[in-house]
Protein backbone atom coordinates (compact mmCIF):
# COMPACT_ATOMS: atom_id res chain seq x y z
CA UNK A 1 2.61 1.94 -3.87
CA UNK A 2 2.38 -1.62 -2.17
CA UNK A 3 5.27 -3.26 -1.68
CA UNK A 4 3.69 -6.49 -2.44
CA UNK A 5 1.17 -4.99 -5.10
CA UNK A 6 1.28 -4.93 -8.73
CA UNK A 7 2.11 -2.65 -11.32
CA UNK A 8 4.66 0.58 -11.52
CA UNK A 9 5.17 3.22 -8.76
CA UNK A 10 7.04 6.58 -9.43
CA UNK A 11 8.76 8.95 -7.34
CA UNK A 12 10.56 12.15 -7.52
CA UNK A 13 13.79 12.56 -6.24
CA UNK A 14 16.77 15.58 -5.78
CA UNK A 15 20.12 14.31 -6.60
CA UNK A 16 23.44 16.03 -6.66
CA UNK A 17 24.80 16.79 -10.14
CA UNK A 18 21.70 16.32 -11.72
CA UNK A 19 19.75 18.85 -13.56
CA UNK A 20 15.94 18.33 -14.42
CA UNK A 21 15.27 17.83 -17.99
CA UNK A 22 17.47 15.87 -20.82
CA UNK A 23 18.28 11.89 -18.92
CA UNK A 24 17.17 13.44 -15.58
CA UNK A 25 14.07 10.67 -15.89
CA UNK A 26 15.08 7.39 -14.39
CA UNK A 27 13.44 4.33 -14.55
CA UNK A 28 13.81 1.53 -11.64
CA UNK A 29 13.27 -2.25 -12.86
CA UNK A 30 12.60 -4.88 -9.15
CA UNK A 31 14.83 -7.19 -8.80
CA UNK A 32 14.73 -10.10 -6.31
CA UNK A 33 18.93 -9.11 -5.59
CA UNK A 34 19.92 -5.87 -7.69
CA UNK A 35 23.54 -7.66 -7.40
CA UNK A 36 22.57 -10.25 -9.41
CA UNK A 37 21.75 -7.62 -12.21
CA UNK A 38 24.69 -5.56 -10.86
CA UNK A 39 27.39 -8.47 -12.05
CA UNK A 40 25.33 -8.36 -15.40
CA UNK A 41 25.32 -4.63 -16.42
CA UNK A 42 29.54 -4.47 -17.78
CA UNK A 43 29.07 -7.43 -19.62
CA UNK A 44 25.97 -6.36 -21.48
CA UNK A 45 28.07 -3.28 -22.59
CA UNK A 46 26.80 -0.79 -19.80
CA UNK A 47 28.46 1.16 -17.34
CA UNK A 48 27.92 0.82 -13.26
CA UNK A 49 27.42 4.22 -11.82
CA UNK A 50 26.83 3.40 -8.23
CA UNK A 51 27.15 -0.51 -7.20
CA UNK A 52 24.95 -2.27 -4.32
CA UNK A 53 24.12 0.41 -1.40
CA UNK A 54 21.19 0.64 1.49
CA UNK A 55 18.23 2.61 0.81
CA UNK A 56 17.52 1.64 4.57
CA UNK A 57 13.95 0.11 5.34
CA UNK A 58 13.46 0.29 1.41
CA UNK A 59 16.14 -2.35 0.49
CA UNK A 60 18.77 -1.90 -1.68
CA UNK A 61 19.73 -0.21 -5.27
CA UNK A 62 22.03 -0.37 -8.24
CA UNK A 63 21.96 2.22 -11.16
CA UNK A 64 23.87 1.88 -14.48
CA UNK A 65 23.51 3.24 -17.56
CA UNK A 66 22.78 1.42 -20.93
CA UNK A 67 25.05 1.09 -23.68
CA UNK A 68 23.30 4.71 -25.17
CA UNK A 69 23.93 6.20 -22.04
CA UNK A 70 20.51 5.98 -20.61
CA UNK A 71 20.32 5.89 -17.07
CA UNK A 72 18.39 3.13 -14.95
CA UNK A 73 18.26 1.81 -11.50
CA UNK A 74 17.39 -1.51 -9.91
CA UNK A 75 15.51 -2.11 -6.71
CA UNK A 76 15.10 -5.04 -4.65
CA UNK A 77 14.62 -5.84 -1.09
CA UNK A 78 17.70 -7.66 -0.47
């Protein structure tokens, strides 16, 4: 991945409480400030799981989930 590059990067990650397999896949969308998204997710019908929080020297993150339930994150810098 470049951070100023084009296209999609992946990653696999270990979290607490969740199992592999079933909504275990995540998606991330860039953002130029996940808050901005952030503000947007309860009035689009979704839920915030975990608001605005450090990732350290990666910037920042926001995950929600979608109106089915689908879980997504949102990345951004600042």
């Amino acid at each position: 991945m470049e951070m100023e590059g084009e296209g999609a990067a992946g990653a696999l990650v270990n979290m607490e409480g969740v199992k592999a397999g079933g909504n275990s896949t995540l998606f991330y969308f860039s953002s130029e400030d996940c808050s901005i998204e952030q503000a947007r997710i309860e009035g689009a019908g979704g839920k915030l799981i975990q608001p605005k929080q450090s990732i350290g020297e990666y910037g920042f993150m926001v995950m929600g989930s979608d109106t089915k339930g689908n879980i997504f994150g949102i990345h951004s810098q600042f």
